[in-house]
N, C-alpha and C. Protein backbone atom coordinates (compact mmCIF):
# COMPACT_ATOMS: atom_id res chain seq x y z
N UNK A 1 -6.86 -11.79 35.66
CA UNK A 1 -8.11 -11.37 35.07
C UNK A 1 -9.04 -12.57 34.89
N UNK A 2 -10.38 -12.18 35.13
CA UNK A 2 -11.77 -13.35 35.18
C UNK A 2 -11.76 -13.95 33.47
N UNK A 3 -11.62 -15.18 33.04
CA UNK A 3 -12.00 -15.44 31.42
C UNK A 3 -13.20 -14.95 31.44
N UNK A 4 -13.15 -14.92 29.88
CA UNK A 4 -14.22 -14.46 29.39
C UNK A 4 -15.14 -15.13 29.65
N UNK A 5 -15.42 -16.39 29.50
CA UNK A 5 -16.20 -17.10 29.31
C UNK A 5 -17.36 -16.73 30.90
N UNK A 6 -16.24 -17.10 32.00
CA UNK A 6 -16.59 -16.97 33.35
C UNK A 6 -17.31 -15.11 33.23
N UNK A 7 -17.09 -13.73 32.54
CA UNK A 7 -17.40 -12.88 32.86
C UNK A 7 -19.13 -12.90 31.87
N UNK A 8 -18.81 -13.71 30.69
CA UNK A 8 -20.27 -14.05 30.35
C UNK A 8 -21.06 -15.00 30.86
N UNK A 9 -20.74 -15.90 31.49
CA UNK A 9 -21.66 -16.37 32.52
C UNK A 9 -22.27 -15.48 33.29
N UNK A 10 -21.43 -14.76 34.38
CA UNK A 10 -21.90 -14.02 35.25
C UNK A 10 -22.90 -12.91 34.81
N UNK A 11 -22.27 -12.58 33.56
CA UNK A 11 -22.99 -11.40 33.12
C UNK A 11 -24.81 -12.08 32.61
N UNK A 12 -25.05 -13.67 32.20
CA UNK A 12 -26.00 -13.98 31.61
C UNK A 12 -26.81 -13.88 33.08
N UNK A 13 -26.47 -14.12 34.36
CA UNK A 13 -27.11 -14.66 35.49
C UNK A 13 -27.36 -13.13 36.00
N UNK A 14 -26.92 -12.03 35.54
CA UNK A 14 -27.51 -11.03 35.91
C UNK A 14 -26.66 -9.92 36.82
N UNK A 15 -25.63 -10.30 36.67
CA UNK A 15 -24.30 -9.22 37.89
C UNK A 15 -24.34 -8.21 36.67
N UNK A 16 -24.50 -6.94 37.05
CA UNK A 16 -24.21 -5.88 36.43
C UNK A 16 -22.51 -5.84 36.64
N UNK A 17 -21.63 -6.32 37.13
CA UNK A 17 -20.38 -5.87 37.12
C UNK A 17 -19.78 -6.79 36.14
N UNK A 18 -20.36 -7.55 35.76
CA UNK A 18 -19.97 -8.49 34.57
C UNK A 18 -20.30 -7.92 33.17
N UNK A 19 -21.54 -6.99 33.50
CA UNK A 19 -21.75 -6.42 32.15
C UNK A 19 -20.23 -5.34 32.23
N UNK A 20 -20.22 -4.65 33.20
CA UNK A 20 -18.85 -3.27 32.98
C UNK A 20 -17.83 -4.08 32.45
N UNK A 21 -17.18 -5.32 33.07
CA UNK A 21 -16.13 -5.88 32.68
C UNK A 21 -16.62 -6.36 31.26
N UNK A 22 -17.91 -7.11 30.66
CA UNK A 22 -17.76 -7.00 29.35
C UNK A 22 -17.47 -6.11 28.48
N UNK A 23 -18.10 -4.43 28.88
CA UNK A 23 -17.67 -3.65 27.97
C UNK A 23 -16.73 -3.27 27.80
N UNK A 24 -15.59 -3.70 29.19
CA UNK A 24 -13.98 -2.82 28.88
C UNK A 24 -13.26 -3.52 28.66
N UNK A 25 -13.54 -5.24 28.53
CA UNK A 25 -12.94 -6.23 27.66
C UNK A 25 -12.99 -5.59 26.27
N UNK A 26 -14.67 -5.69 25.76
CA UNK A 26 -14.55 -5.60 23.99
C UNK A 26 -15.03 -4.64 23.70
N UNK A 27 -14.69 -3.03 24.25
CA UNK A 27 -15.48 -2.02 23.49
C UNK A 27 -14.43 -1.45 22.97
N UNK A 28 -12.77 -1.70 23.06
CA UNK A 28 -12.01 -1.04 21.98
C UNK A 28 -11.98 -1.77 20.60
N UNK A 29 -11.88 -3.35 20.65
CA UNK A 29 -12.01 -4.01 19.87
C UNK A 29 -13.46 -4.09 18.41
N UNK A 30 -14.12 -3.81 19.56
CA UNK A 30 -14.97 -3.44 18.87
C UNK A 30 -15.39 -1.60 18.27
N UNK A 31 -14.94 -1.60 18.71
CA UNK A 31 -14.58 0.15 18.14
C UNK A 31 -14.15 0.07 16.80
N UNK A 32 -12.66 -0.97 16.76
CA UNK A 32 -11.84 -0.67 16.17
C UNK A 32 -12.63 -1.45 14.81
N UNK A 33 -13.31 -2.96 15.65
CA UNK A 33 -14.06 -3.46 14.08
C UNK A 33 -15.26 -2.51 13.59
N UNK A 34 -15.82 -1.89 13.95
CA UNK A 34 -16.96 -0.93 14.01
C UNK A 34 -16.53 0.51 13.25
N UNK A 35 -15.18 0.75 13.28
CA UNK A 35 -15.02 1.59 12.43
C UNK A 35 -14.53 1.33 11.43
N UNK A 36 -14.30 -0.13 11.08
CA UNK A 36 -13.90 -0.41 9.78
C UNK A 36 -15.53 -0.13 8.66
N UNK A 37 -15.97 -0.21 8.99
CA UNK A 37 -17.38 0.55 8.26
C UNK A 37 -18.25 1.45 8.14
N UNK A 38 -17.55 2.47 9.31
CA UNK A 38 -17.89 3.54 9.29
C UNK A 38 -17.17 4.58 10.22
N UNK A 39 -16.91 5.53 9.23
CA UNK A 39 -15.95 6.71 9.56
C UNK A 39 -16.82 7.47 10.92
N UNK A 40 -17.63 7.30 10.81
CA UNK A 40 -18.24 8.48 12.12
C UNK A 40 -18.39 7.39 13.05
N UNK A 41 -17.25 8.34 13.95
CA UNK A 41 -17.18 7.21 15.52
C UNK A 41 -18.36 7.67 16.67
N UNK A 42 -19.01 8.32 16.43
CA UNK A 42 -20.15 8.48 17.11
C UNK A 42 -21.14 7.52 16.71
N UNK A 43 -21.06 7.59 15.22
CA UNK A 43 -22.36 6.77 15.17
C UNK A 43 -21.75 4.63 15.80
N UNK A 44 -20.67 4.56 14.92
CA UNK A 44 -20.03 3.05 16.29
C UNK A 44 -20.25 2.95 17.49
N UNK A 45 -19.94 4.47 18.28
CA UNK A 45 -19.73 4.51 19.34
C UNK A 45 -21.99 3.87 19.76
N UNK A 46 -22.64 4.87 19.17
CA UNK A 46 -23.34 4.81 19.55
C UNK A 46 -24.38 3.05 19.47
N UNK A 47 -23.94 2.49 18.39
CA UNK A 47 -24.01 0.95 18.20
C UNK A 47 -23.52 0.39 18.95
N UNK A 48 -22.17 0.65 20.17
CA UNK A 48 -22.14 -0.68 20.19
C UNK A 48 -23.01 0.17 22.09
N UNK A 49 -23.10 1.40 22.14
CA UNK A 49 -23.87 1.02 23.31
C UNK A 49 -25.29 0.59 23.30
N UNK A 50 -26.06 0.65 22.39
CA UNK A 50 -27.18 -0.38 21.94
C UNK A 50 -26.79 -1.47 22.02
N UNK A 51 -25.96 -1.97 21.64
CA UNK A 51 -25.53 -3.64 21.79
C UNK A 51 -25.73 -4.14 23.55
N UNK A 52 -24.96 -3.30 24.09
CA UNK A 52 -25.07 -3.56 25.41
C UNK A 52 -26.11 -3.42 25.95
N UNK A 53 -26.63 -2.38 25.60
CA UNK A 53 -28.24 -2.31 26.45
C UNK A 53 -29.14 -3.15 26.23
N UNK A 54 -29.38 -3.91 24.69
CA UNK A 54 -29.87 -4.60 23.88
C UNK A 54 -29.15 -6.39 24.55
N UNK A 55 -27.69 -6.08 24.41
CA UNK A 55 -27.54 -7.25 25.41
C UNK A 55 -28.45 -7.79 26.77
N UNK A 56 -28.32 -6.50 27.50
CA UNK A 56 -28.63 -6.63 29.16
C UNK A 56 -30.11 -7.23 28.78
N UNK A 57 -31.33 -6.58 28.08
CA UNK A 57 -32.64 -6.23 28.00
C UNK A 57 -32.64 -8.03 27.83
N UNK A 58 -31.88 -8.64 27.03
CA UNK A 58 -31.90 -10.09 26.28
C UNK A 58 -31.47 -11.16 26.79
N UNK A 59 -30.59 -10.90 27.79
CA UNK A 59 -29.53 -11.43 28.70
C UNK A 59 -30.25 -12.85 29.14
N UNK A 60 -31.50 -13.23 29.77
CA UNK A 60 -32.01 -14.11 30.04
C UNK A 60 -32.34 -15.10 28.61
N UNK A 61 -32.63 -14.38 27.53
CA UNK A 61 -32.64 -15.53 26.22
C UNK A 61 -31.55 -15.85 25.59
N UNK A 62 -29.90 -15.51 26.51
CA UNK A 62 -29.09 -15.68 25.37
C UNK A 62 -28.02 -17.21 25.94
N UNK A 63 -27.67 -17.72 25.51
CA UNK A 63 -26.66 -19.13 25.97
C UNK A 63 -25.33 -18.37 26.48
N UNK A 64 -25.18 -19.67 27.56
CA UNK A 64 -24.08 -19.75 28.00
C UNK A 64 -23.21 -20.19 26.99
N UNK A 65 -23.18 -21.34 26.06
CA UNK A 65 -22.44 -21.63 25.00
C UNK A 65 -21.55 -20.31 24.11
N UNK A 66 -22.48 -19.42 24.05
CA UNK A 66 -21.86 -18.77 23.54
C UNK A 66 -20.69 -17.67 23.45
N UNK A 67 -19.60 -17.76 22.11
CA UNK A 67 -18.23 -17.47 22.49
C UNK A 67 -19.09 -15.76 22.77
N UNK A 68 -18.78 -14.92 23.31
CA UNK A 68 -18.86 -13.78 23.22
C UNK A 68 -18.20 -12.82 22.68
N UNK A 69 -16.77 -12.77 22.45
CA UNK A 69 -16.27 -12.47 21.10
C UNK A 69 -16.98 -12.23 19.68
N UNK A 70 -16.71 -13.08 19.31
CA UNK A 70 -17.44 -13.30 17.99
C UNK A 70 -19.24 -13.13 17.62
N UNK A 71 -19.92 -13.46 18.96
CA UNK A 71 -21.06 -13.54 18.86
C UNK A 71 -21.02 -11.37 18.83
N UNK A 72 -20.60 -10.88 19.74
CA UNK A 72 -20.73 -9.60 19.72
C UNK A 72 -19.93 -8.36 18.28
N UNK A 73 -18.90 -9.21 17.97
CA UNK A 73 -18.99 -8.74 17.09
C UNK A 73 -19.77 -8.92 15.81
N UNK A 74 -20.32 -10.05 15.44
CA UNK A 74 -21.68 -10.20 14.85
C UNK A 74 -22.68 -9.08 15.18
N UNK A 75 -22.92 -9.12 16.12
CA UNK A 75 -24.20 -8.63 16.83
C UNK A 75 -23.75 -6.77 16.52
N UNK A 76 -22.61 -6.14 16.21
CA UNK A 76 -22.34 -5.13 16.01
C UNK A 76 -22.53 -4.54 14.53
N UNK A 77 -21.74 -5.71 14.01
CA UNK A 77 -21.78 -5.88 12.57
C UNK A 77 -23.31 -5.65 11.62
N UNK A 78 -24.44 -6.44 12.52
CA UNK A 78 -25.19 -6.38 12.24
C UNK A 78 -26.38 -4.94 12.42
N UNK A 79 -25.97 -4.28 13.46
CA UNK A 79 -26.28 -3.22 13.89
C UNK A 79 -26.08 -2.37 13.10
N UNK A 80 -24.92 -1.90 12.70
CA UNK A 80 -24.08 -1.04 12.04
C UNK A 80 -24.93 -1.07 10.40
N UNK A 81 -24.92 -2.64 9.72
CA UNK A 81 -25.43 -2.50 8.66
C UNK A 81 -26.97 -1.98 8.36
N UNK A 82 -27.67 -2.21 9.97
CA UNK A 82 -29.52 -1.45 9.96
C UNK A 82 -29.16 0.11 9.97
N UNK A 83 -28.05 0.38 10.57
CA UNK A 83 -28.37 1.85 10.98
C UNK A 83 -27.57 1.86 9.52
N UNK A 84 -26.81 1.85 9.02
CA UNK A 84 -26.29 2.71 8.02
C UNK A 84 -27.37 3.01 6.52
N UNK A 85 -28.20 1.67 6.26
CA UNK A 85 -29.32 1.12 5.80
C UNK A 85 -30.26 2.27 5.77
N UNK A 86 -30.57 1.89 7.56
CA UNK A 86 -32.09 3.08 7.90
C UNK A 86 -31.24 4.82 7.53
N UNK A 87 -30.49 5.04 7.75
CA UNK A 87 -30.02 6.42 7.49
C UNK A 87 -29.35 6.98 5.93
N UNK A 88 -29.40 5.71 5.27
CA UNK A 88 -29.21 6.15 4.19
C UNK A 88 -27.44 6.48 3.75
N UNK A 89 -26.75 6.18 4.80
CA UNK A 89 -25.65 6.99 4.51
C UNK A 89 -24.56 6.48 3.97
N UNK A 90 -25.32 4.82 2.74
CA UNK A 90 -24.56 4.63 1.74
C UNK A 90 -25.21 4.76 0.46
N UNK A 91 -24.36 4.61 -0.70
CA UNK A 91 -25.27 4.64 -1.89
C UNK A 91 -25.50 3.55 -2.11
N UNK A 92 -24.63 2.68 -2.12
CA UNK A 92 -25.30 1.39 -2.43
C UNK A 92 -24.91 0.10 -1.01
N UNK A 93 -26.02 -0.51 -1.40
CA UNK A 93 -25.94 -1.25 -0.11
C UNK A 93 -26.42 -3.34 -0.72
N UNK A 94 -25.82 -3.76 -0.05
CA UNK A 94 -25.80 -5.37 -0.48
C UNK A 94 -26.07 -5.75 0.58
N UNK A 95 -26.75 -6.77 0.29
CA UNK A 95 -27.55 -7.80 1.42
C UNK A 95 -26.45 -8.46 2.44
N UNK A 96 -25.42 -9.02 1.86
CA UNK A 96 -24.58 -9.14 2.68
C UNK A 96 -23.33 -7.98 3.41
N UNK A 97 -23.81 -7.33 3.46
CA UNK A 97 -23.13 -6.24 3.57
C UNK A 97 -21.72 -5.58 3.35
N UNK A 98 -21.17 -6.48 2.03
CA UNK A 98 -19.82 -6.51 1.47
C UNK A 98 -18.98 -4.96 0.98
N UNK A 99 -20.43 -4.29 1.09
CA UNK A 99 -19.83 -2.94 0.72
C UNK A 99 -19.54 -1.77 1.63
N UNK A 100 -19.32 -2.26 2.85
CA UNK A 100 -19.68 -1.51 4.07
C UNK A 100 -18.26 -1.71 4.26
N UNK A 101 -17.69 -2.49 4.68
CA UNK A 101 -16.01 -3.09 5.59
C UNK A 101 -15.25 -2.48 4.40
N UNK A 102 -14.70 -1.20 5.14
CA UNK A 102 -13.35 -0.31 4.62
C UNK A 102 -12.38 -0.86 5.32
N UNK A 103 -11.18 -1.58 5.54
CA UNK A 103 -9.98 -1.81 6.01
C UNK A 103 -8.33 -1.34 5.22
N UNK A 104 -8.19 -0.29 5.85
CA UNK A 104 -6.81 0.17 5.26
C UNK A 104 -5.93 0.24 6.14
N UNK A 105 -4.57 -0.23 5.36
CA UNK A 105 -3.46 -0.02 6.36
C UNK A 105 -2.52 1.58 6.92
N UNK A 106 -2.52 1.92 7.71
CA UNK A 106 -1.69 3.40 7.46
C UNK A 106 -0.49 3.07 8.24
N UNK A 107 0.90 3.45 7.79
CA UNK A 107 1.43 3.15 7.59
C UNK A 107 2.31 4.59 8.78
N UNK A 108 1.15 5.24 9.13
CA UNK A 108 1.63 6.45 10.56
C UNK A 108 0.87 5.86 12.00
N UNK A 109 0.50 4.77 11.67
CA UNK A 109 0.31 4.18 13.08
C UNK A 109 0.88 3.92 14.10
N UNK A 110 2.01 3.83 13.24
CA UNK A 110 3.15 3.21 14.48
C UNK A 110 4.49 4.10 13.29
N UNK A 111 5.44 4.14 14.50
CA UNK A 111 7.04 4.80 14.10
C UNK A 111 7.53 3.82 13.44
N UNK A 112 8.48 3.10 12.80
CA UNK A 112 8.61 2.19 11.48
C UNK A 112 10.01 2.60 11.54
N UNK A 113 11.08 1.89 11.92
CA UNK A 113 12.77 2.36 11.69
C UNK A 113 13.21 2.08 10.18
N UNK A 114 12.47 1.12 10.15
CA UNK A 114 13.59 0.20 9.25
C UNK A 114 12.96 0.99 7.41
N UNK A 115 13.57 1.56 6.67
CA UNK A 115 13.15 2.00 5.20
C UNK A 115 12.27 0.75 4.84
N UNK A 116 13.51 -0.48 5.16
CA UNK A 116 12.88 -1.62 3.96
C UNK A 116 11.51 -2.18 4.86
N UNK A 117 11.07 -2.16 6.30
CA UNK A 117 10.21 -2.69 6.45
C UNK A 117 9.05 -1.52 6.20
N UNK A 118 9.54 -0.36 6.55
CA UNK A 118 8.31 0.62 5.68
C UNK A 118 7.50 0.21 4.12
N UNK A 119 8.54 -0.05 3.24
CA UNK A 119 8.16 -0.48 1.83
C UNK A 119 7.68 -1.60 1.94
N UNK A 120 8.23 -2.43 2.70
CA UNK A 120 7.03 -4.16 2.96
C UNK A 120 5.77 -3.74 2.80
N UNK A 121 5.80 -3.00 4.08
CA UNK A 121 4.32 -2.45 4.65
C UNK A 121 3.85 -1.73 3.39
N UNK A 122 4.10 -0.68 2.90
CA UNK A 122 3.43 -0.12 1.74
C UNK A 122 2.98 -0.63 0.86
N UNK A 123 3.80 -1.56 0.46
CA UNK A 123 3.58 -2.57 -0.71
C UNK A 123 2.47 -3.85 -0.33
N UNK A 124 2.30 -4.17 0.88
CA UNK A 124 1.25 -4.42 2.15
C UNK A 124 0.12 -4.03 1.76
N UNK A 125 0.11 -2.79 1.96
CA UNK A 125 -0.88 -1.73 2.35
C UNK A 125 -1.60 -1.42 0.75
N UNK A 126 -0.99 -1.22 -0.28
CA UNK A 126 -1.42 -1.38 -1.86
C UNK A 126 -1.74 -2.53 -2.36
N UNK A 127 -1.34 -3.82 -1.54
CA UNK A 127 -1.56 -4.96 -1.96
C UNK A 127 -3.23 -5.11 -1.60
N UNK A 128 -3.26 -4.76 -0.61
CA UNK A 128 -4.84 -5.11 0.64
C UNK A 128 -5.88 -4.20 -0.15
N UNK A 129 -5.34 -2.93 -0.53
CA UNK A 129 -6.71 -1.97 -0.98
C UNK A 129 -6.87 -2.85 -2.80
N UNK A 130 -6.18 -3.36 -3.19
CA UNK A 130 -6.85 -4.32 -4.36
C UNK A 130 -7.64 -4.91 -4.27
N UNK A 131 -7.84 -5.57 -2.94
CA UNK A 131 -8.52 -6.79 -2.34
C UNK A 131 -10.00 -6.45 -2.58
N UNK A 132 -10.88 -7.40 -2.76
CA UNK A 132 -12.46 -7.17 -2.29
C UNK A 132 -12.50 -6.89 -0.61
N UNK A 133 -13.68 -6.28 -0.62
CA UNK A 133 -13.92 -5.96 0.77
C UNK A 133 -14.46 -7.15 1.49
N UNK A 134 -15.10 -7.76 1.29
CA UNK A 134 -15.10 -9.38 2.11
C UNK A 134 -13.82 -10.02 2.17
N UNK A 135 -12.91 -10.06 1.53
CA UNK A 135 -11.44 -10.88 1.92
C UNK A 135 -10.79 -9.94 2.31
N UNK A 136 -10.47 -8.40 2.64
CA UNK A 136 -10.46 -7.49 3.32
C UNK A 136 -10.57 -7.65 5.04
N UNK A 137 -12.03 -8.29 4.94
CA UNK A 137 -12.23 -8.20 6.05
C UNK A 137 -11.87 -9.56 6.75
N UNK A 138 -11.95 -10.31 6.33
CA UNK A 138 -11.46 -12.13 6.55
C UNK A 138 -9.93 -11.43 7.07
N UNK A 139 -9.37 -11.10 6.04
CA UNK A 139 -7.30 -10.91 6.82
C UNK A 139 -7.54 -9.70 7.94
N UNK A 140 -9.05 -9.06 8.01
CA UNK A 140 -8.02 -8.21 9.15
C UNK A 140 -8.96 -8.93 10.14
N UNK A 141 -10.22 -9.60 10.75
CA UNK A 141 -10.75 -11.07 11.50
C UNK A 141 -9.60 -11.71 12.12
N UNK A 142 -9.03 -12.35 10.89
CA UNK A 142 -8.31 -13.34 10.92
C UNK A 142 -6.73 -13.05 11.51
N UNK A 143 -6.02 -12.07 10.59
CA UNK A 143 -4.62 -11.56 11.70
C UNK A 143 -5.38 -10.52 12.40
N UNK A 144 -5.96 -9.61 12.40
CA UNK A 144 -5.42 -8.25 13.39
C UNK A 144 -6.31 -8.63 14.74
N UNK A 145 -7.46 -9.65 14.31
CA UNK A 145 -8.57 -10.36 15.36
C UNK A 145 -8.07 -11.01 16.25
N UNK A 146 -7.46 -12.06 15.10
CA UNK A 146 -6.78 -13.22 15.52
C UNK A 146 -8.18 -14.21 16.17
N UNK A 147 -9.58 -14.24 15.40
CA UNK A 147 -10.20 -15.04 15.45
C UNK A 147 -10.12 -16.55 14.70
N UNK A 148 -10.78 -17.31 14.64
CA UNK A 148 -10.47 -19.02 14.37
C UNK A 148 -11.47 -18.69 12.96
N UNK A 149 -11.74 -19.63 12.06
CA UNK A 149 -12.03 -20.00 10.86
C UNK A 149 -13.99 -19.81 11.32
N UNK A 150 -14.03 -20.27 12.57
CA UNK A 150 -15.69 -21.03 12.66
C UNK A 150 -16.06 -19.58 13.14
N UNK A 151 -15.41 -19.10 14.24
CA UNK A 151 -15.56 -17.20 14.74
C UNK A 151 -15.91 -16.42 13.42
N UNK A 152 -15.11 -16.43 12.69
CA UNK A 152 -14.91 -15.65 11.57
C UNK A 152 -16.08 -15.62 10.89
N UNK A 153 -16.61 -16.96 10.61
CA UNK A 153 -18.30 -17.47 9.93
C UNK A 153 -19.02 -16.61 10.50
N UNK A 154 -18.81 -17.31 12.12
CA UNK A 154 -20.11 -16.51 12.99
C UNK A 154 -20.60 -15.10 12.32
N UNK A 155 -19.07 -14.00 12.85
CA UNK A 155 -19.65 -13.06 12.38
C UNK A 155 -19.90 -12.49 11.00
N UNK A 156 -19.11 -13.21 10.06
CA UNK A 156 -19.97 -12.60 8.97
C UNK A 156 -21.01 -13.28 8.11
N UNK A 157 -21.66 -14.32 9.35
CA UNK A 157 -22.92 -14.93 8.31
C UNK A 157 -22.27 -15.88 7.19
N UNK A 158 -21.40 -16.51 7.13
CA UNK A 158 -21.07 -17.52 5.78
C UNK A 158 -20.69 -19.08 7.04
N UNK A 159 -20.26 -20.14 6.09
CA UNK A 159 -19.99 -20.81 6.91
C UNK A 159 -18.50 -21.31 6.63
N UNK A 160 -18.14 -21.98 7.42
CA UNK A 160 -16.36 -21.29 7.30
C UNK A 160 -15.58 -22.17 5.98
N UNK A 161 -16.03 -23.49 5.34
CA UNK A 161 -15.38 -22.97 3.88
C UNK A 161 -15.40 -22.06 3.40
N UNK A 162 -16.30 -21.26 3.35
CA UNK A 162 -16.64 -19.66 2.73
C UNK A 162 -15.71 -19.12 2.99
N UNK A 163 -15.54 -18.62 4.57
CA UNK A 163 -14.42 -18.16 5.43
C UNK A 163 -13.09 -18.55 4.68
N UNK A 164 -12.87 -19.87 4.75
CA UNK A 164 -11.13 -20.83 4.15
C UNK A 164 -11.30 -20.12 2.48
N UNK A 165 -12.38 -20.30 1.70
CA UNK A 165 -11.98 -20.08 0.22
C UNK A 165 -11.82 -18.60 0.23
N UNK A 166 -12.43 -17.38 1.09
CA UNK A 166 -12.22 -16.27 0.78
C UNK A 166 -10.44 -15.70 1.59
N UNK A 167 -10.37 -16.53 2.37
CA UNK A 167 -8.89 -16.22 2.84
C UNK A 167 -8.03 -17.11 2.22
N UNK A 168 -8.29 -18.00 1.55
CA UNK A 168 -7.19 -18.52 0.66
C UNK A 168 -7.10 -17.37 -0.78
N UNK A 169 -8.19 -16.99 -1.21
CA UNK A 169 -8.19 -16.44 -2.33
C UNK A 169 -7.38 -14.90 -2.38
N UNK A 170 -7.37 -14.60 -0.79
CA UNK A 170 -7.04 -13.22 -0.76
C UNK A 170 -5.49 -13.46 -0.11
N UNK A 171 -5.20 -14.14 0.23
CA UNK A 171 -3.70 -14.63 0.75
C UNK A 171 -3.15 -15.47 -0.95
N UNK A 172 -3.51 -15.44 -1.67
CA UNK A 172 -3.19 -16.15 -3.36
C UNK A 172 -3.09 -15.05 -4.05
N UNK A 173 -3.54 -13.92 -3.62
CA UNK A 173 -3.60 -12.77 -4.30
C UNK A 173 -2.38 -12.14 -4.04
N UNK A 174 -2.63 -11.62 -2.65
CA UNK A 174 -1.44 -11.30 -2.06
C UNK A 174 -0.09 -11.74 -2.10
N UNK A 175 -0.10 -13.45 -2.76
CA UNK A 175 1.32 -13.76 -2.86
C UNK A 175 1.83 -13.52 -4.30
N UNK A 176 0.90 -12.88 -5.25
CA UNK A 176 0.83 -12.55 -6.38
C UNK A 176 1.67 -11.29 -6.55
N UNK A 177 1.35 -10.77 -5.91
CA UNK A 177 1.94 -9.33 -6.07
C UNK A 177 3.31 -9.51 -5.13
N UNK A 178 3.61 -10.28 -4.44
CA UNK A 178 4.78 -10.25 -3.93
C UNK A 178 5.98 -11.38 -4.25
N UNK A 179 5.71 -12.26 -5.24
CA UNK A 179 5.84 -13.03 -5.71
C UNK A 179 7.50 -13.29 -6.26
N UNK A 180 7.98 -11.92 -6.69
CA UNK A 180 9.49 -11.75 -6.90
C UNK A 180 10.17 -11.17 -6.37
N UNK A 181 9.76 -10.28 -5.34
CA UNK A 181 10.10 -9.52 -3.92
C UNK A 181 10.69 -9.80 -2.67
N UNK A 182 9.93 -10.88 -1.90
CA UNK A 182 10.35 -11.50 -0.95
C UNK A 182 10.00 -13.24 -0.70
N UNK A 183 11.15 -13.44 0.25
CA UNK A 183 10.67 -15.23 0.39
C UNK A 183 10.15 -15.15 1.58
N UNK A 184 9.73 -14.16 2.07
CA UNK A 184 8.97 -14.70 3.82
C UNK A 184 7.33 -14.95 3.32
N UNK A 185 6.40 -15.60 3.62
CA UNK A 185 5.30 -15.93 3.59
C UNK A 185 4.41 -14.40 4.12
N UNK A 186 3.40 -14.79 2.77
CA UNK A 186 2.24 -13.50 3.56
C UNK A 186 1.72 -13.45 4.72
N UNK A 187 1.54 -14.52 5.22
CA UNK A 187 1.09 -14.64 6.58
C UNK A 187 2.17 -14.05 7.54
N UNK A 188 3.11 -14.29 7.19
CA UNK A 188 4.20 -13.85 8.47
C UNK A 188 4.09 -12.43 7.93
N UNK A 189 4.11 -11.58 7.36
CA UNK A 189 4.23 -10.32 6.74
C UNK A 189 2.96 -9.86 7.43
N UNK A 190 1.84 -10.36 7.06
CA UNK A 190 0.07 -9.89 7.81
C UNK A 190 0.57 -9.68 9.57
N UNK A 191 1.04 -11.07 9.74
CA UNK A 191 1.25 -10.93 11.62
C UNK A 191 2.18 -10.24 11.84
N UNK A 192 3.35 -9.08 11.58
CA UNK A 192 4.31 -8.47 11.59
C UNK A 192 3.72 -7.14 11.42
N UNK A 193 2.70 -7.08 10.23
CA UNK A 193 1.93 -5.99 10.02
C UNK A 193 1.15 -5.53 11.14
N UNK A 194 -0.22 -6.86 11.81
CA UNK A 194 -0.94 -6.43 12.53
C UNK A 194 0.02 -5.90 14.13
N UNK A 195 1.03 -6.34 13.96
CA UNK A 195 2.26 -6.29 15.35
C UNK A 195 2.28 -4.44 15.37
N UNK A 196 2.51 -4.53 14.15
CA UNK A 196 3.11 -2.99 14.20
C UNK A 196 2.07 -1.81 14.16
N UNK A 197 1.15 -2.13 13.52
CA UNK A 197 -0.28 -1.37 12.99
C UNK A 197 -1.44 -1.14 14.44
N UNK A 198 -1.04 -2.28 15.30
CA UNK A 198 -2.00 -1.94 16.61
C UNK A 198 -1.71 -1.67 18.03
């Protein structure tokens, strides 16, 4: 398969077949971040094909430098928060858009043998919905993404101490509640989680 990097080049210089291969690189991924803020997959669906069209239309002002990953999920993120905005279809709404990113674990995603790794996961899964929705969204970026600290900034507009203090704070939390339970590290528990969950 072409890197990415090489299919956003091509795609900046104008090959329409670079745009198809961009979208069937990141339009599940982005689905999947796109519905963390909103339940109606039509209306995602319909963001991120604005993105693309909105890409193509822009394509000549945009850098080669840039990761496309991260820049597009930005660029979704940001979409998502005008349309939900212009339509009204939250009650309350924050400038940074902290109240938008729903991330829950379900725990019927995947078949699960083991009792005790079911209860990990549950206890997982109750641990995360405590969480604020900005460090919410940092652990699922960060494991289920598996984006870098500076990616992570990109897309949510902070700059990545922001990024490090809100994923330290929510991985400090998390070891809080698990604290007399188990000796494996949250992190290995998150990457075991996102293993099984996608």
């Amino acid at each position: 398969m072409i890197a990415e990097v090489d299919i956003w080049k091509s795609f900046l210089q104008g090959d329409k077949a670079a745009l198809e291969q961009l979208m069937q690189v990141y339009y599940k991924p982005l689905f999947h971040y796109g519905s963390k803020y909103s339940e109606d997959s039509e209306l995602v669906k319909d963001c991120i094909q604005e993105l693309f069209i909105g890409l193509w239309d822009r394509r000549m002002r945009l850098s080669v430098a840039v990761n496309p990953r991260p820049y597009l999920m930005a660029s979704l993120r940001r979409a998502l928060h005008r349309k939900l905005q212009s339509e009204s279809r939250l009650l309350k709404y924050k400038a940074d858009g902290s109240d938008y990113f729903n991330f829950e674990i379900s725990i019927e995603q995947k078949m699960i043998d083991s009792e005790s790794l079911q209860l990990v996961i549950k206890r997982i899964a109750e641990a995360m919905a405590k969480l604020p929705k900005r460090q919410k969204e940092v652990i699922y970026l960060k494991f289920f993404q598996n984006l870098s600290r500076e990616e992570i900034a990109k897309i949510m507009g902070n700059n990545p101490q922001t990024v490090s203090n809100l994923l330290q704070l929510a991985l400090k939390k998390l070891r809080v509640d698990f604290k007399y339970t188990t000796t494996t590290s949250i992190a290995t528990l998150l990457f075991l989680l996102c293993y099984l969950c996608t």
